[in-house]
N, C-alpha and C. Protein backbone atom coordinates (compact mmCIF):
# COMPACT_ATOMS: atom_id res chain seq x y z
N UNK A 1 0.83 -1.19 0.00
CA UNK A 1 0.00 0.00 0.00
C UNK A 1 0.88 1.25 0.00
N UNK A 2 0.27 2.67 -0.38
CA UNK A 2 1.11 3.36 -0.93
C UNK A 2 0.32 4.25 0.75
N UNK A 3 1.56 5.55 1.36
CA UNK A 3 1.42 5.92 1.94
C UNK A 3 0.11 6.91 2.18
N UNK A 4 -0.98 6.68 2.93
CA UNK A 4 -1.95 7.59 2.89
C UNK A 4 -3.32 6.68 1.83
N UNK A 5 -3.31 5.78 1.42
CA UNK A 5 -3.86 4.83 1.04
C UNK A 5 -5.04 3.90 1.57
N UNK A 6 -6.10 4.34 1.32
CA UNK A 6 -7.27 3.67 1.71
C UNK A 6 -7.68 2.01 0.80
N UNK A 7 -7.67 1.16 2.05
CA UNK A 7 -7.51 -0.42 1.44
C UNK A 7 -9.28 -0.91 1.70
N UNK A 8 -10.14 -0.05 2.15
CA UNK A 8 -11.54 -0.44 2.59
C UNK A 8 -12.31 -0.58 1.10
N UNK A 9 -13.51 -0.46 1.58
CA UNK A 9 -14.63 -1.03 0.50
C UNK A 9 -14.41 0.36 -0.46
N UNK A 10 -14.75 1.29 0.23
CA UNK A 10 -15.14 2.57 0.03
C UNK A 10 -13.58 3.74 0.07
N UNK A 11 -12.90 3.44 -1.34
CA UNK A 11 -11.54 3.99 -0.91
C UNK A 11 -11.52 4.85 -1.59
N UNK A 12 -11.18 6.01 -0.57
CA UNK A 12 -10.77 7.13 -0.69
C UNK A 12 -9.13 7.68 -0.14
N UNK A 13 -8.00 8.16 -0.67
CA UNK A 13 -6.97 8.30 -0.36
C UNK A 13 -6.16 9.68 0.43
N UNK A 14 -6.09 9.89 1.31
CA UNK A 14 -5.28 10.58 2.19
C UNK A 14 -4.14 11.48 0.98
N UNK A 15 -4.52 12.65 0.56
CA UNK A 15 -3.90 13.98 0.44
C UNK A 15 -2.54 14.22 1.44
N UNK A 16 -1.23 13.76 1.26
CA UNK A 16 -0.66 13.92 2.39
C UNK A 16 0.47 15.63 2.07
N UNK A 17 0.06 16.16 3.37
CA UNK A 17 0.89 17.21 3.24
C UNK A 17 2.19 17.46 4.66
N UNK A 18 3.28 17.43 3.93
CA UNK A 18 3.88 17.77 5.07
C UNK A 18 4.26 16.22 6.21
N UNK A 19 4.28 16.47 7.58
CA UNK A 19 4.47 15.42 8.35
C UNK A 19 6.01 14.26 7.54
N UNK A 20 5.96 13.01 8.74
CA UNK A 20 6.35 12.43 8.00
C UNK A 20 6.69 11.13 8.60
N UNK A 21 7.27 10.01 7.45
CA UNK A 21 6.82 8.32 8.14
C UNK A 21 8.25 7.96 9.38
N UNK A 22 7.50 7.53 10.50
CA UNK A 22 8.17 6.92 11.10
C UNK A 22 8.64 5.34 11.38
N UNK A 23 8.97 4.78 12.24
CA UNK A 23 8.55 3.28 12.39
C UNK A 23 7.72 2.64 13.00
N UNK A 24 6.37 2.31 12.69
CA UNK A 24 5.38 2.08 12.76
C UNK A 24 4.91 1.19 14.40
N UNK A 25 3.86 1.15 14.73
CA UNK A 25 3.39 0.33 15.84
C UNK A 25 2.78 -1.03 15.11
N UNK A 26 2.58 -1.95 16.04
CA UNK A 26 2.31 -3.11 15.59
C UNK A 26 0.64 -3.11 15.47
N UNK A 27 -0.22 -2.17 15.46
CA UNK A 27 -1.74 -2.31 14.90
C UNK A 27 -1.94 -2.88 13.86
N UNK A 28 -3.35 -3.48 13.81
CA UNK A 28 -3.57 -4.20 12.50
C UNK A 28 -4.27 -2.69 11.17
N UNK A 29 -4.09 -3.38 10.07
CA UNK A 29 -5.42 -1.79 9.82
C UNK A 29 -5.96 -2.61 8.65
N UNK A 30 -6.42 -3.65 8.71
CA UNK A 30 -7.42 -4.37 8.08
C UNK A 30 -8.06 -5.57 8.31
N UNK A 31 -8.84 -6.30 8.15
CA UNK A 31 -9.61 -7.06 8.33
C UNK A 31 -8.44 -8.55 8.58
N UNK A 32 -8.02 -8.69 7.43
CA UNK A 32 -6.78 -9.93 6.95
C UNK A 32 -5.84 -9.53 8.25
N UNK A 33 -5.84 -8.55 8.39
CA UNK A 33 -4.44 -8.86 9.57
C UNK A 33 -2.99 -8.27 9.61
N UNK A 34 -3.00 -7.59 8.15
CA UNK A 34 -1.45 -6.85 7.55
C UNK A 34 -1.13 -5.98 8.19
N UNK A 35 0.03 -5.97 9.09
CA UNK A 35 0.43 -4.55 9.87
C UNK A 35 1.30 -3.65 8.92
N UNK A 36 0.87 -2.52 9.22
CA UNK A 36 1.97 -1.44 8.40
C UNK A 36 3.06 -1.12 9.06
N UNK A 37 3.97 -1.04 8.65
CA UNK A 37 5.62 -0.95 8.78
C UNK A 37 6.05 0.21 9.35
N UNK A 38 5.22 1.19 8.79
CA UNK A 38 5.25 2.87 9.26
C UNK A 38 4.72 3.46 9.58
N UNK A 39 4.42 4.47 10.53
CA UNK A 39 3.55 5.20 10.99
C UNK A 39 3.40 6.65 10.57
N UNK A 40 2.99 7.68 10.61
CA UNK A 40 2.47 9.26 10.10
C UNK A 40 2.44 10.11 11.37
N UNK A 41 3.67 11.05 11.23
CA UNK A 41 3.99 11.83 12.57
C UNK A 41 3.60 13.53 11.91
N UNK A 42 2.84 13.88 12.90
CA UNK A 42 2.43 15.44 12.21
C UNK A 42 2.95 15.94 13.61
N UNK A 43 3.93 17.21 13.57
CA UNK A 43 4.81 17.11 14.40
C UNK A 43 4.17 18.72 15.13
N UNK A 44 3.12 19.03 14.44
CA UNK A 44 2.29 20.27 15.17
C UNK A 44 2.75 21.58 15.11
N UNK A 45 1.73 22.81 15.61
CA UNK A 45 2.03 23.91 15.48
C UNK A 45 2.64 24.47 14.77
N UNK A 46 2.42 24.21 13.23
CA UNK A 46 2.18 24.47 12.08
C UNK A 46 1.03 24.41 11.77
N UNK A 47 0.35 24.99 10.56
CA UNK A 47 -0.48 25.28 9.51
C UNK A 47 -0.28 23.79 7.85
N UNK A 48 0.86 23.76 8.47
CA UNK A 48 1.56 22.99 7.08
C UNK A 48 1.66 21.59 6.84
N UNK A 49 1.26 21.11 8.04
CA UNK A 49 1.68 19.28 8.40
C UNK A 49 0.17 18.52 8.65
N UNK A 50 -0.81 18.03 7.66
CA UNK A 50 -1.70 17.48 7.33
C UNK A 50 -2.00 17.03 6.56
N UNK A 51 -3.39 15.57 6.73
CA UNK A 51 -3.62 15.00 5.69
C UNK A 51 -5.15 15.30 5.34
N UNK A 52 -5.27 15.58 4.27
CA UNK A 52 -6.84 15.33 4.28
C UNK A 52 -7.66 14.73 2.97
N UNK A 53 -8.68 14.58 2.93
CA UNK A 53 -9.80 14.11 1.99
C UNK A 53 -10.67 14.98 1.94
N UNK A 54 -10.96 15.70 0.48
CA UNK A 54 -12.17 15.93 0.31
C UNK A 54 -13.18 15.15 -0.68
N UNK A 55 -14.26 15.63 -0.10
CA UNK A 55 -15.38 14.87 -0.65
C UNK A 55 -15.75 13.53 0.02
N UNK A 56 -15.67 13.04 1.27
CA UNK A 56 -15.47 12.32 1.64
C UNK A 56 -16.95 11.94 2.75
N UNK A 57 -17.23 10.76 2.32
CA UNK A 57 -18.56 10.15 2.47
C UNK A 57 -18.43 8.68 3.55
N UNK A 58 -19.09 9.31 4.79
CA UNK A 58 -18.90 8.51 5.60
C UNK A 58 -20.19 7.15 5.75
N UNK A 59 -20.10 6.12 6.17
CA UNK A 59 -20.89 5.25 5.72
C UNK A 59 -23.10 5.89 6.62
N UNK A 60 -23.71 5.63 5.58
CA UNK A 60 -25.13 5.72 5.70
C UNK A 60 -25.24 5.10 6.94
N UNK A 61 -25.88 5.54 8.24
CA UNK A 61 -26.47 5.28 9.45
C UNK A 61 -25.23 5.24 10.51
N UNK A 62 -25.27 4.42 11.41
CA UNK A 62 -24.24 4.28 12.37
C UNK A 62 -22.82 3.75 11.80
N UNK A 63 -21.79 4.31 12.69
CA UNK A 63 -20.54 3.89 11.97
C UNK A 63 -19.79 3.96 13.15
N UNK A 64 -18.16 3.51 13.09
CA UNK A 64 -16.89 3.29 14.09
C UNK A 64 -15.96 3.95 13.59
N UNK A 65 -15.24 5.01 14.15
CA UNK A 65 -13.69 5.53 13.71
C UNK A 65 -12.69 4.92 14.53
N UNK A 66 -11.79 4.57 14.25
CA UNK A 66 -11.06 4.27 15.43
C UNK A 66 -9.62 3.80 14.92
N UNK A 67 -8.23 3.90 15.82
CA UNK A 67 -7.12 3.79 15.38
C UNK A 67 -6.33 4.00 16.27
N UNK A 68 -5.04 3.96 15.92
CA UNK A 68 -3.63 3.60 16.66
C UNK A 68 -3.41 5.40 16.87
N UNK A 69 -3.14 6.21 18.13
CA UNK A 69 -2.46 7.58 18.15
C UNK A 69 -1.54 7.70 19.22
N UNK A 70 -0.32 8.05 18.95
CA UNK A 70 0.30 8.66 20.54
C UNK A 70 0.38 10.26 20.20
N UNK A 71 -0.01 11.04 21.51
CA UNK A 71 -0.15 11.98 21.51
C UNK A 71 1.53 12.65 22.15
N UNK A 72 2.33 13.34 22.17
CA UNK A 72 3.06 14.27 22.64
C UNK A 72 2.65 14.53 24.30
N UNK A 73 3.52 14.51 24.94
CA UNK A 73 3.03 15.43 26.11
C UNK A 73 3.20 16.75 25.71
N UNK A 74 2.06 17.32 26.72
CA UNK A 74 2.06 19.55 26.16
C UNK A 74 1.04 19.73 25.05
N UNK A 75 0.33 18.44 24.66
CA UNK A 75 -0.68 18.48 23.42
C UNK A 75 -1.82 18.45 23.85
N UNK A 76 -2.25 18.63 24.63
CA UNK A 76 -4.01 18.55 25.34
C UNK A 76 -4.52 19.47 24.79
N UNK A 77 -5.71 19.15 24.48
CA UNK A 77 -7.17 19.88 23.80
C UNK A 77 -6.34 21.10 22.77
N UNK A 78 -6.00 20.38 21.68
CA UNK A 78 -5.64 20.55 20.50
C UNK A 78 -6.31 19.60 19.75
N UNK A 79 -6.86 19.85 18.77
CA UNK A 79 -7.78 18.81 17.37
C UNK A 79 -6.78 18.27 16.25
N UNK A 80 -6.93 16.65 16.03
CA UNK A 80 -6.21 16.04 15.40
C UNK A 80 -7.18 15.37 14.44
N UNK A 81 -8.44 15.29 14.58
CA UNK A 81 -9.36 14.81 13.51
C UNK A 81 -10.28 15.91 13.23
N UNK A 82 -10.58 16.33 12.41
CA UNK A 82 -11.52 16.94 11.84
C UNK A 82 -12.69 17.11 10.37
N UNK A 83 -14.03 17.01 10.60
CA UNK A 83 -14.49 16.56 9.70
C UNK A 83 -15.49 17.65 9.28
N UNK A 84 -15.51 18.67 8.32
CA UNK A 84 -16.70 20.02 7.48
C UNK A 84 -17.19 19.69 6.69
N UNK A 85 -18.18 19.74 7.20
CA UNK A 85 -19.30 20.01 5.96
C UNK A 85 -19.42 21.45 5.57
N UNK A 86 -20.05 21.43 3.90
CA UNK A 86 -20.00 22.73 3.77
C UNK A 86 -20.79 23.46 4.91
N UNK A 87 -21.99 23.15 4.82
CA UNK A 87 -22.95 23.29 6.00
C UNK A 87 -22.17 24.10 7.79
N UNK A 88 -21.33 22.99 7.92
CA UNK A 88 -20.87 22.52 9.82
C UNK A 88 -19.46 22.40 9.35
N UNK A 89 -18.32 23.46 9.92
CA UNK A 89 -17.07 23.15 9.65
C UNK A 89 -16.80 22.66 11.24
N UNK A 90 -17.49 22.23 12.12
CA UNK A 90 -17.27 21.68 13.04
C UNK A 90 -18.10 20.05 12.97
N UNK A 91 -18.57 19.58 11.88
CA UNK A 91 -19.23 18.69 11.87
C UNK A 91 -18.87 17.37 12.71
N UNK A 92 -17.38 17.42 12.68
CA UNK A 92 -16.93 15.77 14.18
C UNK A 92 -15.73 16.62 13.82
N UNK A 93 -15.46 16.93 15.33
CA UNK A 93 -14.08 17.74 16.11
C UNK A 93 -13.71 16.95 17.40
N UNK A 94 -12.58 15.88 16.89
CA UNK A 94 -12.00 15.07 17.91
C UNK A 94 -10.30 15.58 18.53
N UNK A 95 -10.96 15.90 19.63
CA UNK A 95 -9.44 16.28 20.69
C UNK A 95 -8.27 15.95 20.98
N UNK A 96 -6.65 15.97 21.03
CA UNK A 96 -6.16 15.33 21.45
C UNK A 96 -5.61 15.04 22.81
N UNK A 97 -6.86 15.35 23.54
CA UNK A 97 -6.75 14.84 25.23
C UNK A 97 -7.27 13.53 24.87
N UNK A 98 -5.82 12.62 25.87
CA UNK A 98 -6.05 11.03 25.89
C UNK A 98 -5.63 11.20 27.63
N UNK A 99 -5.39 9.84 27.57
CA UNK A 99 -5.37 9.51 29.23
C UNK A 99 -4.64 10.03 29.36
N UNK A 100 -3.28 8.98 28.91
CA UNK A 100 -1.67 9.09 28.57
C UNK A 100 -0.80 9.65 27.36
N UNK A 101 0.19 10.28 27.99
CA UNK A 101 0.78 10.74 26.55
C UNK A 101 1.90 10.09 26.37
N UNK A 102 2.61 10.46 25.25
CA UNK A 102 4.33 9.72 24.67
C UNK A 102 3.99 8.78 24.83
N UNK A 103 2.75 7.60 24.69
CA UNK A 103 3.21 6.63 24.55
C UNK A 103 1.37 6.22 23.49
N UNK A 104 1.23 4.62 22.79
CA UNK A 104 0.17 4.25 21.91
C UNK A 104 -0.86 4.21 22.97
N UNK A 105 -1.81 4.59 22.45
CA UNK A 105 -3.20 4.56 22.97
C UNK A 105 -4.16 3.84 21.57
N UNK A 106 -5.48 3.33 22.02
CA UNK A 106 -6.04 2.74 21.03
C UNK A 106 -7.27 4.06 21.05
N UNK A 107 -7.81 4.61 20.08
CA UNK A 107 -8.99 5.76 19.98
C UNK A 107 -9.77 5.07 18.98
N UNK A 108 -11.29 5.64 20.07
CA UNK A 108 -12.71 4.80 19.03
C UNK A 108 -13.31 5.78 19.31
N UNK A 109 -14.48 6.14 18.20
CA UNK A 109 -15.82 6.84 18.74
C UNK A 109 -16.63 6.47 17.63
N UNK A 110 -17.48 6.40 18.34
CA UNK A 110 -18.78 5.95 17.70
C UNK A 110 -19.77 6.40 17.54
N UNK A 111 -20.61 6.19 16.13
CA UNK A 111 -21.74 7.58 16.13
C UNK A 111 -22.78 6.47 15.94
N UNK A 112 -24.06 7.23 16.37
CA UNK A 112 -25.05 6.16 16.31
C UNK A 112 -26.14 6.62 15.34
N UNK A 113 -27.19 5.94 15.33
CA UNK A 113 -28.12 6.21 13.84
C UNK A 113 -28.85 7.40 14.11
N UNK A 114 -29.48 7.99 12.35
CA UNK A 114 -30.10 9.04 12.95
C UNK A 114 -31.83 9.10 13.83
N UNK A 115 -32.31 9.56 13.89
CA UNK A 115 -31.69 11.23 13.84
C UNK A 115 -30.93 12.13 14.65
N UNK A 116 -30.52 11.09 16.05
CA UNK A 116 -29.20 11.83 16.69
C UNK A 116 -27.93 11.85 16.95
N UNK A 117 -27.41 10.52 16.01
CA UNK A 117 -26.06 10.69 15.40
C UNK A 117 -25.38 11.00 16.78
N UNK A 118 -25.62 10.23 17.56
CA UNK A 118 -25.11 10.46 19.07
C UNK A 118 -23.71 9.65 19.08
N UNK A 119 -22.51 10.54 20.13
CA UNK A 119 -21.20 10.26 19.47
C UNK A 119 -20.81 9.54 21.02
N UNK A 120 -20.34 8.59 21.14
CA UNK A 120 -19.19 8.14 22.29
C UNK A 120 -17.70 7.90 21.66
N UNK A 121 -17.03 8.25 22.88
CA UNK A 121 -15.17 8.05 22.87
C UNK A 121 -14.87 7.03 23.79
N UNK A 122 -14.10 6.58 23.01
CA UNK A 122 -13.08 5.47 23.90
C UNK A 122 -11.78 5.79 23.63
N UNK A 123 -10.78 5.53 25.10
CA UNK A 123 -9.37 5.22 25.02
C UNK A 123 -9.09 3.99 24.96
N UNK A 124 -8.43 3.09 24.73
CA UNK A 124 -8.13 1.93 25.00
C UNK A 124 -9.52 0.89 25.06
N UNK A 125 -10.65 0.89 24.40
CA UNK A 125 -11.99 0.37 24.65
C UNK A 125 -12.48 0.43 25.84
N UNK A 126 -12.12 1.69 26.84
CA UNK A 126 -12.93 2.38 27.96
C UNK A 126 -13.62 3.63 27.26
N UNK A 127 -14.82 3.85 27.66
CA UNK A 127 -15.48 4.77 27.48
C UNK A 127 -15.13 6.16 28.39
N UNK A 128 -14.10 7.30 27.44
CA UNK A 128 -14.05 8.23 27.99
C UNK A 128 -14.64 9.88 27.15
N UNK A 129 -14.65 10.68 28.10
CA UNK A 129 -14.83 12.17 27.57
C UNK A 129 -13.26 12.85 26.99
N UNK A 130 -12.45 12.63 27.53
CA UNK A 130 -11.56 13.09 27.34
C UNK A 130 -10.84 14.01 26.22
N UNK A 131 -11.31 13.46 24.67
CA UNK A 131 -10.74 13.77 23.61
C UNK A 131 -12.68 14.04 23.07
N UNK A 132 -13.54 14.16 23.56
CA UNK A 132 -14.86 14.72 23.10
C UNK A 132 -14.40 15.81 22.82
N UNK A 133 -14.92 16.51 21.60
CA UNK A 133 -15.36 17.93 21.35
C UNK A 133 -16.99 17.74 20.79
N UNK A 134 -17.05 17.20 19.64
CA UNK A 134 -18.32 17.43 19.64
C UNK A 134 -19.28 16.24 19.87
N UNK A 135 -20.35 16.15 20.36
CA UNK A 135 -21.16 15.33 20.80
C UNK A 135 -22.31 14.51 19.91
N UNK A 136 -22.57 15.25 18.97
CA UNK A 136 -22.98 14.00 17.84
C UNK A 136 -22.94 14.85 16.01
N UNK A 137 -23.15 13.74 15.15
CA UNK A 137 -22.40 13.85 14.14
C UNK A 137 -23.61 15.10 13.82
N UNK A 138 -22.77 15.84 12.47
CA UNK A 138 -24.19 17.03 12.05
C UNK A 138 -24.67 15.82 11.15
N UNK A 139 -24.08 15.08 10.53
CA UNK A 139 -25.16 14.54 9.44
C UNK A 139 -24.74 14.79 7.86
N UNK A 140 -23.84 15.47 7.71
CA UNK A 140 -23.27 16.60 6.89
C UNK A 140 -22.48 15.13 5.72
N UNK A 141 -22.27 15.08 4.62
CA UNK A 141 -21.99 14.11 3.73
C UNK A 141 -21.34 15.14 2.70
N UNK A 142 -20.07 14.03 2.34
CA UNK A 142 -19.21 14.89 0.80
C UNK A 142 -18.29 15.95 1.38
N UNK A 143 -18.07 15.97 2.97
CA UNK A 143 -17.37 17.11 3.06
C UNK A 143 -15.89 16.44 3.57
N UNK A 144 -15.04 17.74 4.11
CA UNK A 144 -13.35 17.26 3.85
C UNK A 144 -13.38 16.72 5.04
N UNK A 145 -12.36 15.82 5.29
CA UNK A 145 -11.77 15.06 6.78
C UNK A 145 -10.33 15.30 6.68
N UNK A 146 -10.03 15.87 8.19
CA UNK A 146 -8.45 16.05 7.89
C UNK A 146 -8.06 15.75 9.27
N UNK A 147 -7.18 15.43 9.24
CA UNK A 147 -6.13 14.80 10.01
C UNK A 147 -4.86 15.65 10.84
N UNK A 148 -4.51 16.23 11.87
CA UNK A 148 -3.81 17.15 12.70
C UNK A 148 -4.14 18.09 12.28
N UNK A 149 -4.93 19.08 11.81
CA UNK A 149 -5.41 20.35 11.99
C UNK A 149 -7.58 20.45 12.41
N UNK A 150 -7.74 21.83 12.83
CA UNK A 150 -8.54 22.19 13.22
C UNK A 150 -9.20 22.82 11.95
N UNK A 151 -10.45 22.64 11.25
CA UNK A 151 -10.85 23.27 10.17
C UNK A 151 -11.93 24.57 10.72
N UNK A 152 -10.94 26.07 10.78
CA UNK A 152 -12.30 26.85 11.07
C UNK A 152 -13.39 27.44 10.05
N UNK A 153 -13.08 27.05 8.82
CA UNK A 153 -13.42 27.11 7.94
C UNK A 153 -13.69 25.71 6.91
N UNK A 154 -14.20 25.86 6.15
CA UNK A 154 -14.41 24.51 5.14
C UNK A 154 -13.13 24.42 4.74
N UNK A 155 -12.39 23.16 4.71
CA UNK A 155 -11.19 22.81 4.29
C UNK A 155 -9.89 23.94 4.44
N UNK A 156 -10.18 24.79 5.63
CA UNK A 156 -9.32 26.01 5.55
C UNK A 156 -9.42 26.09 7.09
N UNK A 157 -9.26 27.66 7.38
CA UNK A 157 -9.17 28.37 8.51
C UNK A 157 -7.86 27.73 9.70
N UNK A 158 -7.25 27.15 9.00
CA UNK A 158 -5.99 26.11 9.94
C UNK A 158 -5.18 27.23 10.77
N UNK A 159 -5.43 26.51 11.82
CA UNK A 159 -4.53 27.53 13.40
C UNK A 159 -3.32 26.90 13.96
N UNK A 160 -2.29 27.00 13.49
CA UNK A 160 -0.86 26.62 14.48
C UNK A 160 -0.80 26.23 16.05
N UNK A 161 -1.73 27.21 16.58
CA UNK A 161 -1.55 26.72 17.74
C UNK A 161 -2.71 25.81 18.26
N UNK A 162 -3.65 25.44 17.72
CA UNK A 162 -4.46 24.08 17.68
C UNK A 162 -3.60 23.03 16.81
N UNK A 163 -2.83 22.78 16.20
CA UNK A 163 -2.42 21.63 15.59
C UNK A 163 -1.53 20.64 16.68
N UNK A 164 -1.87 19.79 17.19
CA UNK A 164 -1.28 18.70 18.07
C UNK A 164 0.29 17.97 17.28
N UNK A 165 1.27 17.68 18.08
CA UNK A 165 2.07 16.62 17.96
C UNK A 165 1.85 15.13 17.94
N UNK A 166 1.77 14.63 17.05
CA UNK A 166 0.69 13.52 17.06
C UNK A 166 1.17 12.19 15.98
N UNK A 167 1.40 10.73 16.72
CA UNK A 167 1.71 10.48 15.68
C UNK A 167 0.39 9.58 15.23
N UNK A 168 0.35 8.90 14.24
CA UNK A 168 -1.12 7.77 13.49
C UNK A 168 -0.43 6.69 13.21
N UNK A 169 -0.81 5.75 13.34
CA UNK A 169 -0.57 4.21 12.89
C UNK A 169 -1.29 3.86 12.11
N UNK A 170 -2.71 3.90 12.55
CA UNK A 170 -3.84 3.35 11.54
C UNK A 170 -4.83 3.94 11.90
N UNK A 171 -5.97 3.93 10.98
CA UNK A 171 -7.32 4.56 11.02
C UNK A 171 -8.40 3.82 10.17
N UNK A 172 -9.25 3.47 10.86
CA UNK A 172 -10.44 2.53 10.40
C UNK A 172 -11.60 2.99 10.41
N UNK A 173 -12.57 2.75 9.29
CA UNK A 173 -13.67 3.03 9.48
C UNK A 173 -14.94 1.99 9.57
N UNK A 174 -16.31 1.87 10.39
CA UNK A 174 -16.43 0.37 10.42
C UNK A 174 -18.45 0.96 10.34
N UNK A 175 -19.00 0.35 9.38
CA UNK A 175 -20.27 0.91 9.06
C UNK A 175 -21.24 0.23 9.81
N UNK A 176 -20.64 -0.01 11.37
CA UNK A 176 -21.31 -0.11 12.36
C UNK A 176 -20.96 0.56 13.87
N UNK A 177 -21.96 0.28 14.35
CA UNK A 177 -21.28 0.65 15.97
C UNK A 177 -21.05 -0.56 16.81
N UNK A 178 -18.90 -0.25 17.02
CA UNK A 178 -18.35 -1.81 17.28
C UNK A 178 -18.53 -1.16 19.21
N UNK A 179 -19.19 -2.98 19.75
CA UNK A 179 -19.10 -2.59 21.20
C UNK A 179 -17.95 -2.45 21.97
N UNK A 180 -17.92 -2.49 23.13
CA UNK A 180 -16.71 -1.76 23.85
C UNK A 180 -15.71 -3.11 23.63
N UNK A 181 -16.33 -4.29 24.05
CA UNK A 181 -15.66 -5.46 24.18
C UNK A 181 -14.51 -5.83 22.42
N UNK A 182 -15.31 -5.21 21.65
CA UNK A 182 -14.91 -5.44 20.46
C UNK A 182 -13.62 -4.22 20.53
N UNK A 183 -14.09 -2.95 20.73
CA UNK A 183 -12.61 -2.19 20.88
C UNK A 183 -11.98 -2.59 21.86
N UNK A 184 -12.11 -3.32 23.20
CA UNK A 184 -10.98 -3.66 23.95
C UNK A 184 -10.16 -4.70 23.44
N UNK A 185 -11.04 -5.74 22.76
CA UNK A 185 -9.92 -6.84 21.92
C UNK A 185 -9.02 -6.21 20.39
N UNK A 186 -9.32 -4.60 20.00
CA UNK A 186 -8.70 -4.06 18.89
C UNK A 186 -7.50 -3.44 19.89
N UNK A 187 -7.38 -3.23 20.76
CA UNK A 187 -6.73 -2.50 21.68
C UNK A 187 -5.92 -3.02 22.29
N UNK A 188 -5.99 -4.43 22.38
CA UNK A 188 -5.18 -5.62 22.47
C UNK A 188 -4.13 -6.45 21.74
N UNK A 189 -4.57 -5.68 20.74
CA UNK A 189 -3.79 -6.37 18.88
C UNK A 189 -4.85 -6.66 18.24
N UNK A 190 -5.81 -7.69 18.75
CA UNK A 190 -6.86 -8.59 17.94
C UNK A 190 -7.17 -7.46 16.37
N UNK A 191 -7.73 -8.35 15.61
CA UNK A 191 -8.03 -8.06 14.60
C UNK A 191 -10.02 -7.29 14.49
N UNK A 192 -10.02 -6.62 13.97
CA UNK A 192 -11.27 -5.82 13.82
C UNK A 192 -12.22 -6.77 12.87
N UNK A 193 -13.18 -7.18 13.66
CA UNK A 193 -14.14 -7.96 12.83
C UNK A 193 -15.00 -7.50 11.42
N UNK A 194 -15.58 -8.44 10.94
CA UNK A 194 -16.59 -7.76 9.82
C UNK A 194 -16.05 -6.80 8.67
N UNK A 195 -17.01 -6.16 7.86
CA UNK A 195 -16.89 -5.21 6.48
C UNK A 195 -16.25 -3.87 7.23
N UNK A 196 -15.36 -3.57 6.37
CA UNK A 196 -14.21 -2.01 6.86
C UNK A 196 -15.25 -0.88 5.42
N UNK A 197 -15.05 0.11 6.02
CA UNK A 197 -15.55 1.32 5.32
C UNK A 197 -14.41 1.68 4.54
N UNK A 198 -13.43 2.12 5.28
CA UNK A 198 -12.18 2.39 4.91
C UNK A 198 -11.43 2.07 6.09
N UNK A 199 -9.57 1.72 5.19
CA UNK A 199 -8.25 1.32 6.09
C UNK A 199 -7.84 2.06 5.85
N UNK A 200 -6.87 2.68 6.70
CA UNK A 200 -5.68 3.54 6.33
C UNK A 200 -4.52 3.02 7.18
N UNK A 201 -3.44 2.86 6.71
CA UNK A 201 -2.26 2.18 7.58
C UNK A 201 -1.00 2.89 7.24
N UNK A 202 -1.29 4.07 6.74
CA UNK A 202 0.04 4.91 6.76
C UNK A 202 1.39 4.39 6.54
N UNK A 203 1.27 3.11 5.86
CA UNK A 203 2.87 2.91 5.25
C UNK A 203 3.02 2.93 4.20
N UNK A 204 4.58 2.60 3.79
CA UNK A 204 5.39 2.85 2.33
C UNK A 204 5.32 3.78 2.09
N UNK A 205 5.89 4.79 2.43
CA UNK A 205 5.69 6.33 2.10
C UNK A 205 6.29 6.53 1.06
C-alpha cells in the first residue's frame, strides 16, 4: 500500500501534506491482519503538516472511527481529527486529550443512527470524555476530513496553535457501531471484525 492509502470497500486516499513516516506500531489496519511498517507523525504547530480528503462520504447510518495515536506530552485539547461540511465546519471535532501521553493509545468513537447521530469516545476500549469535542455527528456528507489540523473554515481556517504533535498508525472506518468489548480486543492487537468502510495504515511512504 502506498502511503496515505485507503484499502476499505469505500476507498478514498489521504492527500498527504507535510508530516512524515516513522517506524510504525504493531496495529492491525485491516480485516486480513497486515500490519503497516510505518507510521504518520504530524509534528504540530504548524499550519503545514496534514492529511486530508475531500469529498469524503462517511458510511449511511451508524458507523466506528477508530485507530492507533500517541499523543506528545504539552498536546491537550488541540484537534487532530476533523471533519466540514460545507454546511458545519465543526461537523466531528475530535481532541487530542487522551489519558496518557508519549506513549500508543487505542482511539474509538462511535456515532449512532439518525436522527441523533449520538457520538461516544473510547481510550483503550474504555469509554471516555476526554478527547470529546463534539457530541454527535451534524449529518453533513461529501465534506473534507483532515487529520492534525482544526478546520475553522471549510477545508481552511488552519490555526498553528491548535495543531497537536501527534503520531497515526492506523485509522479505520467500520459501518457499524463496534461494542466496547470489540474495541478492547482491537486494543489488544486482535483483529477488527466484519466489512471495513475504509483502512488507512500509513505505510510505504
Amino acid at each position: 500500500r502506498n502511503f496515505g492509502r485507503d484499502s476499505g470497500v469505500v476507498a478514498r486516499d489521504f492527500h498527504i501534506n507535510g508530516g512524515h513516516a516513522e517506524p510504525g506500531f504493531t496495529s492491525t489496519c485491516s480485516a486480513s491482519g497486515s500490519a503497516g511498517p510505518a507510521s504518520y507523525h504530524l509534528p504540530g504547530a504548524s499550519t503545514t503538516d496534514y492529511a486530508s480528503i475531500p469529498n469524503y462520504y462517511f458510511p449511511p447510518g451508524a458507523f466506528t472511527v477508530e485507530g492507533f495515536i500517541k499523543v506528545a506530552p504539552g498536546n491537550a485539547d488541540k484537534y487532530w481529527f476533523s471533519y466540514a461540511s460545507g454546511s458545519n465546519d465543526n461537523c466531528i471535532l475530535v481532541k487530542s486529550t487522551v489519558v496518557t501521553y508519549g506513549v500508543w493509545v487505542h482511539f474509538a468513537m462511535t456515532v449512532g443512527p439518525a436522527p441523533g447521530y449520538g457520538m461516544v469516545y473510547f481510550i483503550n476500549g474504555t469509554v471516555s470524555s476526554a478527547p470529546s469535542y463534539s457530541r454527535a455527528w451534524c449529518g453533513g456528507q461529501g465534506g473534507t476530513l483532515v487529520l492534525g489540523q482544526e478546520q475553522d473554515s471549510h477545508a481552511g481556517g488552519f490555526d498553528a496553535t491548535q495543531a497537536p504533535n501527534i503520531v497515526l498508525d492506523s485509522l479505520r472506518v467500520h459501518p457499524r457501531v463496534l461494542s466496547a468489548s470489540e474495541l478492547q480486543g482491537i486494543a489488544r492487537g486482535g483483529n477488527p471484525s466484519g466489512p471495513l468502510w475504509s483502512a488507512w495504515c500509513f505505510n510505504n511512504p
